[in-house]
C-alpha atoms as a PDB file:
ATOM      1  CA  UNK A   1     213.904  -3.257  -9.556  1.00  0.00           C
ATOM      2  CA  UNK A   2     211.651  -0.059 -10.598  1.00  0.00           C
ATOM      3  CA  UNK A   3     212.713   2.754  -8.715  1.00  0.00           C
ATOM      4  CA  UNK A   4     209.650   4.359  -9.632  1.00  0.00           C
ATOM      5  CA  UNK A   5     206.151   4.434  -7.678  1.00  0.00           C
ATOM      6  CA  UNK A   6     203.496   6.444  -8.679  1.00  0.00           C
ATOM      7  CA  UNK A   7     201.419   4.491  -5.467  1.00  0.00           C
ATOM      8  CA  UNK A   8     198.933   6.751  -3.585  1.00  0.00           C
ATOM      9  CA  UNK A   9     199.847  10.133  -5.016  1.00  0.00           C
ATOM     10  CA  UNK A  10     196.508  12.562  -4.373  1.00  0.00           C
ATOM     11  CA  UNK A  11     194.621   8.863  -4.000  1.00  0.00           C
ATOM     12  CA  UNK A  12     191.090   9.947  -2.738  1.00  0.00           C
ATOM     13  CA  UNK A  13     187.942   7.214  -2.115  1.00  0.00           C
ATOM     14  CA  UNK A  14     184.704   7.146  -1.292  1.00  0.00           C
ATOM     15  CA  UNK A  15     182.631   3.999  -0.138  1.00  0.00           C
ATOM     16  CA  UNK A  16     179.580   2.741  -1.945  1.00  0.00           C
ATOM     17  CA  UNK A  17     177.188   0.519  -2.190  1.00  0.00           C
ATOM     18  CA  UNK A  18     178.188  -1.883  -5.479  1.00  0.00           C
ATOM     19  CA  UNK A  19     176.511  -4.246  -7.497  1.00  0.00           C
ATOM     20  CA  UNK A  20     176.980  -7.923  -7.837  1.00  0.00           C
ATOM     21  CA  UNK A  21     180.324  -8.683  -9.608  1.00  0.00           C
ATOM     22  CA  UNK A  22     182.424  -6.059  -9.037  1.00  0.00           C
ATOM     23  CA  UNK A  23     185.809  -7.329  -8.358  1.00  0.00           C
ATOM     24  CA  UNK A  24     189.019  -5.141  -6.684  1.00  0.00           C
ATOM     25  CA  UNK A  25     191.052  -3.018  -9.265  1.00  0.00           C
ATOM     26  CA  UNK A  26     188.654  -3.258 -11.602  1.00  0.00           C
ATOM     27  CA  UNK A  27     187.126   0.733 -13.005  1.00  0.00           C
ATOM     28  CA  UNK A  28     183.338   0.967 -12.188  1.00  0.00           C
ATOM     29  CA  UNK A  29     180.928   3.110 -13.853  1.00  0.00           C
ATOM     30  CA  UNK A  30     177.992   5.158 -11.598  1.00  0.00           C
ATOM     31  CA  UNK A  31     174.911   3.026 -11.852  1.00  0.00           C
ATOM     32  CA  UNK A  32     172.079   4.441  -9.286  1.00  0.00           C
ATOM     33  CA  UNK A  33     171.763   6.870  -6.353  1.00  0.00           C
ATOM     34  CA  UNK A  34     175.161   5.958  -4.575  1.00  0.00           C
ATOM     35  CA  UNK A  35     175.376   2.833  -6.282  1.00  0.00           C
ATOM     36  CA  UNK A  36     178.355   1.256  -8.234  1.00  0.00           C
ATOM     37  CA  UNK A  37     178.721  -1.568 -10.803  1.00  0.00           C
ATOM     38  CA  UNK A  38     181.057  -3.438 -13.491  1.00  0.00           C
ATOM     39  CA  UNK A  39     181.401  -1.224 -16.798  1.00  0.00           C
ATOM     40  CA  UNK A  40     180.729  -2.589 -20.289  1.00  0.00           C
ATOM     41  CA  UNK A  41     182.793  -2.219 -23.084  1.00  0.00           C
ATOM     42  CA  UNK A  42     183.309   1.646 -24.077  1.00  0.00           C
ATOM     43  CA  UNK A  43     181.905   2.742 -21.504  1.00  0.00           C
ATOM     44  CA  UNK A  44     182.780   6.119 -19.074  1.00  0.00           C
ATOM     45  CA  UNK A  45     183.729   5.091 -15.787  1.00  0.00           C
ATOM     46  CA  UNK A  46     184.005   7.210 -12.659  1.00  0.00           C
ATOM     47  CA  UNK A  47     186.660   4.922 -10.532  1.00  0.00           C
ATOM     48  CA  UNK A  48     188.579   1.649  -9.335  1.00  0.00           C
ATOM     49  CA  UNK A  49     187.133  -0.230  -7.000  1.00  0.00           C
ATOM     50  CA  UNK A  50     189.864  -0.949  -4.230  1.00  0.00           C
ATOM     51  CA  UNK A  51     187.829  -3.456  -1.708  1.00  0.00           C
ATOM     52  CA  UNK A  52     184.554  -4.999  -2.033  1.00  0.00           C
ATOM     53  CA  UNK A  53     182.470  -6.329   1.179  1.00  0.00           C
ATOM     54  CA  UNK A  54     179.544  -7.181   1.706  1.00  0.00           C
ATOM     55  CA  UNK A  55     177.648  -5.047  -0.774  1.00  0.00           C
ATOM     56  CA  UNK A  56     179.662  -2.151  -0.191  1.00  0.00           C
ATOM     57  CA  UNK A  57     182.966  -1.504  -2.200  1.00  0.00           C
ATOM     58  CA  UNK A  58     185.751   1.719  -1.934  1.00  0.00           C
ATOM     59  CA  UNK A  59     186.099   3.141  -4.729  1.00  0.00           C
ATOM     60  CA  UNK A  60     189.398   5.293  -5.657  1.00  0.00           C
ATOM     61  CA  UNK A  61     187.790   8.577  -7.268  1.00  0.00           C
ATOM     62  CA  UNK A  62     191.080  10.728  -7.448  1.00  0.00           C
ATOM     63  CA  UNK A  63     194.534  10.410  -7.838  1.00  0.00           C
ATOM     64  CA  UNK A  64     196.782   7.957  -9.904  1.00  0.00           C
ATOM     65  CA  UNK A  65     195.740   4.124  -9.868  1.00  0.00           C
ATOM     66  CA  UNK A  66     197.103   1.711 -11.899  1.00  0.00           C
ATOM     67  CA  UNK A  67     194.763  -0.415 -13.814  1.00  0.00           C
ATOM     68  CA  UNK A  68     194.492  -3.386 -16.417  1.00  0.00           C
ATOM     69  CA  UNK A  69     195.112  -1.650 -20.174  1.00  0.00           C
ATOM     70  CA  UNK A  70     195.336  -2.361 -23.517  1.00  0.00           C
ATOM     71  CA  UNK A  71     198.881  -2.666 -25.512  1.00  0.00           C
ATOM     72  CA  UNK A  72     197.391   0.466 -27.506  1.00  0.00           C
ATOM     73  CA  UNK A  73     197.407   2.491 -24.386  1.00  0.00           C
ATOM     74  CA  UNK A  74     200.704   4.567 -24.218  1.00  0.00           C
ATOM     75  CA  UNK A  75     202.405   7.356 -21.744  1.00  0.00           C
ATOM     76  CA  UNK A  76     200.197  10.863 -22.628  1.00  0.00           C
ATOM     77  CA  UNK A  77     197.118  12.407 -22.796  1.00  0.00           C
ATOM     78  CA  UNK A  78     194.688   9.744 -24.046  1.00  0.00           C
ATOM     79  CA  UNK A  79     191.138   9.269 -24.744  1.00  0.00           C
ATOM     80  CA  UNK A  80     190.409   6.069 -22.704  1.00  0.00           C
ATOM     81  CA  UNK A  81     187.213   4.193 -22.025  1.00  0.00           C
ATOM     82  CA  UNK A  82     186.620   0.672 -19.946  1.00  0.00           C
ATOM     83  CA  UNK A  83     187.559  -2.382 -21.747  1.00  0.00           C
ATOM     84  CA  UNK A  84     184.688  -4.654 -20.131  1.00  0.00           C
ATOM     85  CA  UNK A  85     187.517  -6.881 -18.614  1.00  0.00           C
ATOM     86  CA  UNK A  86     187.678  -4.680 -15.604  1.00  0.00           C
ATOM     87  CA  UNK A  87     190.402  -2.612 -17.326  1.00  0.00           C
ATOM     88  CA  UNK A  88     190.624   0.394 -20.049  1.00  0.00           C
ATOM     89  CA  UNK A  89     191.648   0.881 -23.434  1.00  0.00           C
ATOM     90  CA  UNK A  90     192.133   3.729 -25.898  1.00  0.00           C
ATOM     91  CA  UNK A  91     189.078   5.164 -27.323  1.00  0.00           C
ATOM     92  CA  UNK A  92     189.731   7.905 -29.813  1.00  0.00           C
ATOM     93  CA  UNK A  93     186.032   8.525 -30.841  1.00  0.00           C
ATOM     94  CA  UNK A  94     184.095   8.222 -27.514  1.00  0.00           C
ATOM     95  CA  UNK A  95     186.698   8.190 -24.848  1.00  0.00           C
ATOM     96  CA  UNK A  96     187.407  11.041 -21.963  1.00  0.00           C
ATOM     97  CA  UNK A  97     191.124  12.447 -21.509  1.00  0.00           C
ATOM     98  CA  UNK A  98     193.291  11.072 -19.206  1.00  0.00           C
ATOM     99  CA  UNK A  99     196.942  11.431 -18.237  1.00  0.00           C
ATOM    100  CA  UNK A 100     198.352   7.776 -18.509  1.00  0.00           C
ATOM    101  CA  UNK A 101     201.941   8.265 -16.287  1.00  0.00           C
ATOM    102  CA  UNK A 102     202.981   5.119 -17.403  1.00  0.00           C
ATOM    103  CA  UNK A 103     201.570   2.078 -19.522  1.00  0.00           C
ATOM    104  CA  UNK A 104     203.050  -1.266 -20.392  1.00  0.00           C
ATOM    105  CA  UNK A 105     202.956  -4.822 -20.092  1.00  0.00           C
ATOM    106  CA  UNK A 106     198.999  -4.854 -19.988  1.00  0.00           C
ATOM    107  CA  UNK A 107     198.951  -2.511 -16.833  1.00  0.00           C
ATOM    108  CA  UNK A 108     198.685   1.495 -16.884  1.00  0.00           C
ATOM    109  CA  UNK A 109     199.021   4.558 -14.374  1.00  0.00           C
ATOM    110  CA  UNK A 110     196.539   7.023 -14.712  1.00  0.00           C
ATOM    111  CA  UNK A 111     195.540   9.993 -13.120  1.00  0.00           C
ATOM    112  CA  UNK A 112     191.212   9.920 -12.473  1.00  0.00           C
END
């Protein structure tokens, strides 16, 4: 058993209106006026959608969320960009900096 939970520290969201195929937990990129969608591969992306309805989806903006990663993504400061799976991965060249709290097992904590 972890006794270890990083869930809902400084968690902030915002709702928005989101583009066909986003699905929960995965990050989202800004696409129009208020408007969120799926990111592509290397892309920036500005959240994690938490719940998608009807058009409209909450998006974490803040705080730590966990999220799908790559095996190359480790604990640190790391340059990370979306993986096109829904998830990120480390991107040395293009990537922003992010504090990963934890990584592992395809999964990651990071601070947004």
């Amino acid at each position: 058993m972890n006794k270890i939970s990083f869930e809902g520290i400084g968690e902030v969201a915002a709702t928005f209106a989101c583009e066909a195929g986003v699905q929960e937990g995965q990050v989202v990129k800004l696409t129009g006026n208020g408007t969120v969608g799926a990111c592509g591969d290397k892309e920036r992306f500005c959240g994690v959608a938490l719940v998608n309805n009807g058009g409209f989806a909450s998006v974490q903006v803040s705080g730590l969320a966990e999220v799908g990663a790559g095996e190359d993504v480790s604990a640190g400061w790391v340059k990370l960009s979306a993986d096109s799976k829904g998830g990120v991965q480390r991107d040395d060249a293009a990537g922003m900096e992010y504090l990963v709290v934890s990584a592992g097992g395809g999964r990651a904590v990071v601070r947004l």
